[in-house]
N, C-alpha and C. Protein backbone atom coordinates (compact mmCIF):
# COMPACT_ATOMS: atom_id res chain seq x y z
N UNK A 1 3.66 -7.00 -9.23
CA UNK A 1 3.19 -7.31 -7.90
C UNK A 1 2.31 -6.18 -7.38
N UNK A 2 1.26 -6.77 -6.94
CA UNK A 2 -0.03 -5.58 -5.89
C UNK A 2 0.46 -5.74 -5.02
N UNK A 3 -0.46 -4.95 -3.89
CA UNK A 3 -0.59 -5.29 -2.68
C UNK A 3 -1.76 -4.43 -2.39
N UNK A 4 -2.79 -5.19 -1.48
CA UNK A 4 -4.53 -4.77 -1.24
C UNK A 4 -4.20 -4.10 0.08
N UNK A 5 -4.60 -2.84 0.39
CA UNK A 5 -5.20 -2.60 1.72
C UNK A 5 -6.97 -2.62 2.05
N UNK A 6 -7.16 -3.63 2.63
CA UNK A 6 -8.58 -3.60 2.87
C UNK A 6 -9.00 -3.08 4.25
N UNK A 7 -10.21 -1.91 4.20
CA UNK A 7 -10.51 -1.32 4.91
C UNK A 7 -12.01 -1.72 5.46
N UNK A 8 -12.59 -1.06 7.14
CA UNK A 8 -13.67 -1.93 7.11
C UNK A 8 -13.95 -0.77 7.78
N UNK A 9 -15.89 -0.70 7.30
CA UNK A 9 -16.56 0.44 8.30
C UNK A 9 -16.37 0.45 9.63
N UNK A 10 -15.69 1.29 10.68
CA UNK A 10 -15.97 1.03 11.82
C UNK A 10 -16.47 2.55 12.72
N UNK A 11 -17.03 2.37 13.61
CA UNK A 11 -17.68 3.42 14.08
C UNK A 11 -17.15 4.21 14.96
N UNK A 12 -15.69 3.20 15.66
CA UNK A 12 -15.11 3.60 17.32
C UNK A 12 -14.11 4.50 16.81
N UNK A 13 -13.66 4.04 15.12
CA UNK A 13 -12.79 4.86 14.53
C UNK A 13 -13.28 6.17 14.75
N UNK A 14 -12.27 7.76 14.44
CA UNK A 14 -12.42 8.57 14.25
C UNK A 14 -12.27 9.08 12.76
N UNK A 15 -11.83 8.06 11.96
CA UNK A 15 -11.98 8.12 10.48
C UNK A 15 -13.16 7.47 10.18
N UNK A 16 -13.50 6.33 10.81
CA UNK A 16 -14.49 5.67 10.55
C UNK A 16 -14.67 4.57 9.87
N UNK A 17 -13.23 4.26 9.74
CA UNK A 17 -13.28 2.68 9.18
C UNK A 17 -11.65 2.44 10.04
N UNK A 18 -11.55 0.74 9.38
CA UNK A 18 -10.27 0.64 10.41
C UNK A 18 -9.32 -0.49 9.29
N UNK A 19 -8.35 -0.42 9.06
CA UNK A 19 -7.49 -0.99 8.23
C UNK A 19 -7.35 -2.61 9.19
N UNK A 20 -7.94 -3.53 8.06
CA UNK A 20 -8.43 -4.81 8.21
C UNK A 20 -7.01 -5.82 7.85
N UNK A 21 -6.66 -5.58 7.02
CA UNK A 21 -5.49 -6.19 6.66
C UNK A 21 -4.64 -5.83 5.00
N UNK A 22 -3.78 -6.56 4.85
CA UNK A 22 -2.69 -6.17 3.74
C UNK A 22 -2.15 -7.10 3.18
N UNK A 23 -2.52 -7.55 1.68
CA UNK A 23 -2.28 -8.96 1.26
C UNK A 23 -1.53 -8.41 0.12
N UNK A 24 -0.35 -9.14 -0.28
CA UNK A 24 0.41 -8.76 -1.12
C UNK A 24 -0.03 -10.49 -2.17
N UNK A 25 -0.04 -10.19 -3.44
CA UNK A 25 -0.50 -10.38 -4.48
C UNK A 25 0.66 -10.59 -5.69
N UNK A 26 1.14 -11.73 -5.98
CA UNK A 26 2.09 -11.98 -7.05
C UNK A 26 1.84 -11.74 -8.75
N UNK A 27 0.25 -11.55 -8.92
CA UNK A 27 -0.12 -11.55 -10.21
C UNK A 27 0.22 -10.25 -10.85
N UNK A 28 0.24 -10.06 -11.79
CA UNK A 28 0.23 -8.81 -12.51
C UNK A 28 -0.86 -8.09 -13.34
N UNK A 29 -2.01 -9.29 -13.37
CA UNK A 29 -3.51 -8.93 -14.12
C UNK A 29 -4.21 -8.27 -12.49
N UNK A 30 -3.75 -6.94 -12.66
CA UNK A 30 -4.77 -6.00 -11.46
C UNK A 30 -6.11 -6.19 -11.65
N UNK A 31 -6.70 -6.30 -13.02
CA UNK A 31 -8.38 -6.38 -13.05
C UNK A 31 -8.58 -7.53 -12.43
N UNK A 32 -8.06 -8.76 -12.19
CA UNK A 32 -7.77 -9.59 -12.09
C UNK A 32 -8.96 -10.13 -10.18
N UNK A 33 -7.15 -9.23 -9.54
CA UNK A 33 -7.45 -8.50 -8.50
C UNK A 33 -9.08 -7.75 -7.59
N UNK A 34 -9.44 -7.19 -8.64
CA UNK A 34 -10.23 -5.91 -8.62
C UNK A 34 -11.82 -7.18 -8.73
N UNK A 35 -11.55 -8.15 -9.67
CA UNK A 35 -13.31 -9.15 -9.73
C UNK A 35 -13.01 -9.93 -7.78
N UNK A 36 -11.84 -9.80 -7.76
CA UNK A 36 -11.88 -11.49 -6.43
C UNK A 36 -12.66 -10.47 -5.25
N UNK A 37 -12.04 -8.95 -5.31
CA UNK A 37 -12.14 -8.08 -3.91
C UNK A 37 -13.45 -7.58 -4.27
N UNK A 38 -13.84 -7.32 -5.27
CA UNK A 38 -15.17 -6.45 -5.19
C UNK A 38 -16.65 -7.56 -5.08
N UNK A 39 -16.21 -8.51 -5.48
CA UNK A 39 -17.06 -9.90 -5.04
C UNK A 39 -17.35 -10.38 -3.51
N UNK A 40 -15.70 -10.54 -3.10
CA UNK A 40 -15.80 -11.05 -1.59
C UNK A 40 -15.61 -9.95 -0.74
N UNK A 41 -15.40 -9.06 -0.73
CA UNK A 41 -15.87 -7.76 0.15
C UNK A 41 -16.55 -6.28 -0.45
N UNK A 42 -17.82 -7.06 -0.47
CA UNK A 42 -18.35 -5.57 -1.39
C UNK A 42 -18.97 -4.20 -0.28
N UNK A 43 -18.52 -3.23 -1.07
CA UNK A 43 -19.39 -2.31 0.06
C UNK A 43 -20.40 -1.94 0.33
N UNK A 44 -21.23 -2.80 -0.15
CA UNK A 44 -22.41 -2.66 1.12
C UNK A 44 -22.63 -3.42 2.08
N UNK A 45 -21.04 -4.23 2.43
CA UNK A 45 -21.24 -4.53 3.84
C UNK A 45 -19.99 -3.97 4.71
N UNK A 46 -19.79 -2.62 3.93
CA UNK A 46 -18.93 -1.97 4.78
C UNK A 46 -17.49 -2.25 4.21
N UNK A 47 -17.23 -2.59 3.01
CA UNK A 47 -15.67 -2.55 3.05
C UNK A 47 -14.90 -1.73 2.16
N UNK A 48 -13.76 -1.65 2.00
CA UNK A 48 -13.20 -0.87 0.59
C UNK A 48 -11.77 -1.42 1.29
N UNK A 49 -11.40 -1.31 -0.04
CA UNK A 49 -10.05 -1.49 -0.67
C UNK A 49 -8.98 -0.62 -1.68
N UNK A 50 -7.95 -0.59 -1.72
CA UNK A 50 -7.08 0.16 -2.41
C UNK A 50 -6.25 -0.73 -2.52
N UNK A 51 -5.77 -1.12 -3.74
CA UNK A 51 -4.64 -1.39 -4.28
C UNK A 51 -3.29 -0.57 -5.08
N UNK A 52 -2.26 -1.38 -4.71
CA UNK A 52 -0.75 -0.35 -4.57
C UNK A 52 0.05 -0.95 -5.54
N UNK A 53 0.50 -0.80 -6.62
CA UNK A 53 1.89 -1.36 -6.77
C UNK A 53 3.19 -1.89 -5.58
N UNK A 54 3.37 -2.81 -5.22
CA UNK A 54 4.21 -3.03 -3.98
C UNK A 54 5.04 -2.54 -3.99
N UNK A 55 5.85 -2.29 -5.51
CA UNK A 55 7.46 -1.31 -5.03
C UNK A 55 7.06 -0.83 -5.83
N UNK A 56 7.79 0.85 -5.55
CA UNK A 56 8.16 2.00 -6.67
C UNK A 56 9.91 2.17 -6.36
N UNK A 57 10.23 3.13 -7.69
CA UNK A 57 11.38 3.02 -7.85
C UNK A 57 11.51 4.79 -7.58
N UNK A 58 12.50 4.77 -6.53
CA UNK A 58 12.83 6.26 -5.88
C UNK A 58 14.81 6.12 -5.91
N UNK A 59 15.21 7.24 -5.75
CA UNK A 59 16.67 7.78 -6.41
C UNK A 59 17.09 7.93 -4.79
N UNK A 60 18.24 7.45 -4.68
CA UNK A 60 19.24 7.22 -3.37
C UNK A 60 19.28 8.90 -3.06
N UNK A 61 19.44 9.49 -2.39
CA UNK A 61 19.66 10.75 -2.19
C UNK A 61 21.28 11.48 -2.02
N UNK A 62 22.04 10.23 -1.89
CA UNK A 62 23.22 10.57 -1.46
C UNK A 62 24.26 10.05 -3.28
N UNK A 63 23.90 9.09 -3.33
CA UNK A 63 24.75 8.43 -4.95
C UNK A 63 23.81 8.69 -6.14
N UNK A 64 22.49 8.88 -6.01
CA UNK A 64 21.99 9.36 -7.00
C UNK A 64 21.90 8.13 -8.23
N UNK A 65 22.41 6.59 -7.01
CA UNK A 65 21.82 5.38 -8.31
C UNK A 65 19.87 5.16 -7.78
N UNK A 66 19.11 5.00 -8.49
CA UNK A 66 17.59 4.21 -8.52
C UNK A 66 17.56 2.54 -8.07
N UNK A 67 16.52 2.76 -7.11
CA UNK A 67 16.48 1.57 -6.11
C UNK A 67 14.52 1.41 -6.19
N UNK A 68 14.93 0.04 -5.65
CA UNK A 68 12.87 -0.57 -5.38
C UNK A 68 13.19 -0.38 -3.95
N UNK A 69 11.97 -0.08 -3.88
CA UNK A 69 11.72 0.16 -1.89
C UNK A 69 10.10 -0.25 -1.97
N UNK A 70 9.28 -0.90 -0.94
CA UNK A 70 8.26 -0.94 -0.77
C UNK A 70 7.41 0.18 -1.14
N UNK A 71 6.43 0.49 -1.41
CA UNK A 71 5.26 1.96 -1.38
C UNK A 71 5.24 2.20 0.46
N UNK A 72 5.16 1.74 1.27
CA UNK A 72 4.86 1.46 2.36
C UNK A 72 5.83 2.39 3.49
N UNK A 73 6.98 2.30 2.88
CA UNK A 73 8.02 2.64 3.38
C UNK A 73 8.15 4.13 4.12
N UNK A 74 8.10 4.14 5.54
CA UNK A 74 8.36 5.74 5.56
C UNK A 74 8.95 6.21 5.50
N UNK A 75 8.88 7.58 4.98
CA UNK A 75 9.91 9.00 4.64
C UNK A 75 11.30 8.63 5.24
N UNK A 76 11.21 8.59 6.49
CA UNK A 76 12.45 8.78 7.58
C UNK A 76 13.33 7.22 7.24
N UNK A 77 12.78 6.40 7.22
CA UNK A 77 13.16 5.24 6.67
C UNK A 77 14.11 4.83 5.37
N UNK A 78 13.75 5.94 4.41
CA UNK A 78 13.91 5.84 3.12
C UNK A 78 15.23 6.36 2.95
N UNK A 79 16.62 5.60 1.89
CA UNK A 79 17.63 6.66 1.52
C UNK A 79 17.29 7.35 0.46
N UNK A 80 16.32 7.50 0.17
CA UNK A 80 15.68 9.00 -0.51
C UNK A 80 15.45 10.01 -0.31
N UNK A 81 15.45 9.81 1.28
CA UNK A 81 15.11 10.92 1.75
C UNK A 81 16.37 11.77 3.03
N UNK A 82 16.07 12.62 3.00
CA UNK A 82 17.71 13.70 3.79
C UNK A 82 17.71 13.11 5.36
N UNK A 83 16.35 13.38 6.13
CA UNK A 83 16.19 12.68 7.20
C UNK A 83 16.89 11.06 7.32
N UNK A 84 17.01 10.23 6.42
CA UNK A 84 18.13 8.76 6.67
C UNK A 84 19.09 9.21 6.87
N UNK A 85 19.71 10.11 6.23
CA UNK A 85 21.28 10.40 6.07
C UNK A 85 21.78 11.15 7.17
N UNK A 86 20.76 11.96 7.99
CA UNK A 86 21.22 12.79 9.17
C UNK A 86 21.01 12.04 10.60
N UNK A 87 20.34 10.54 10.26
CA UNK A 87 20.66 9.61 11.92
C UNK A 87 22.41 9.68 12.03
């Protein structure tokens, strides 16, 4: 499983582009992926994209068994991380 973040030039930004949307993707052929996005949003009309593996596999912090969690997921969010365990 992917998942696309597509980004779009924008000017009001202070980065300068602005996160357009986030499509998660069931296939597993990434090149796949990579012909549909660079076709229908190419950058020279301002766009880009990054694609993610949707889950990675990170270690509980407290039992020390391996779990899927989104990529997405923040730090504080995560039982991977010390900050979950000290709410």
């Amino acid at each position: 499983m992917f998942t696309v973040e597509l980004y779009k030039r924008d000017a009001r930004k202070k980065s300068g582009e602005r996160l357009d949307r986030k499509v998660d993707h069931s296939t597993a052929d990434r090149s796949a992926i990579v012909e549909v996005y660079s076709k229908k949003y190419p950058a020279s009309k301002g766009y880009r994209y990054e694609i993610h593996k949707t889950y990675v596999t990170r270690k509980n912090l407290m039992g020390g068994a391996e779990f899927q969690e989104r990529y997405d997921t923040p730090y504080y969010c995560s039982p991977s991380s010390e900050s979950y365990w000290s709410m």
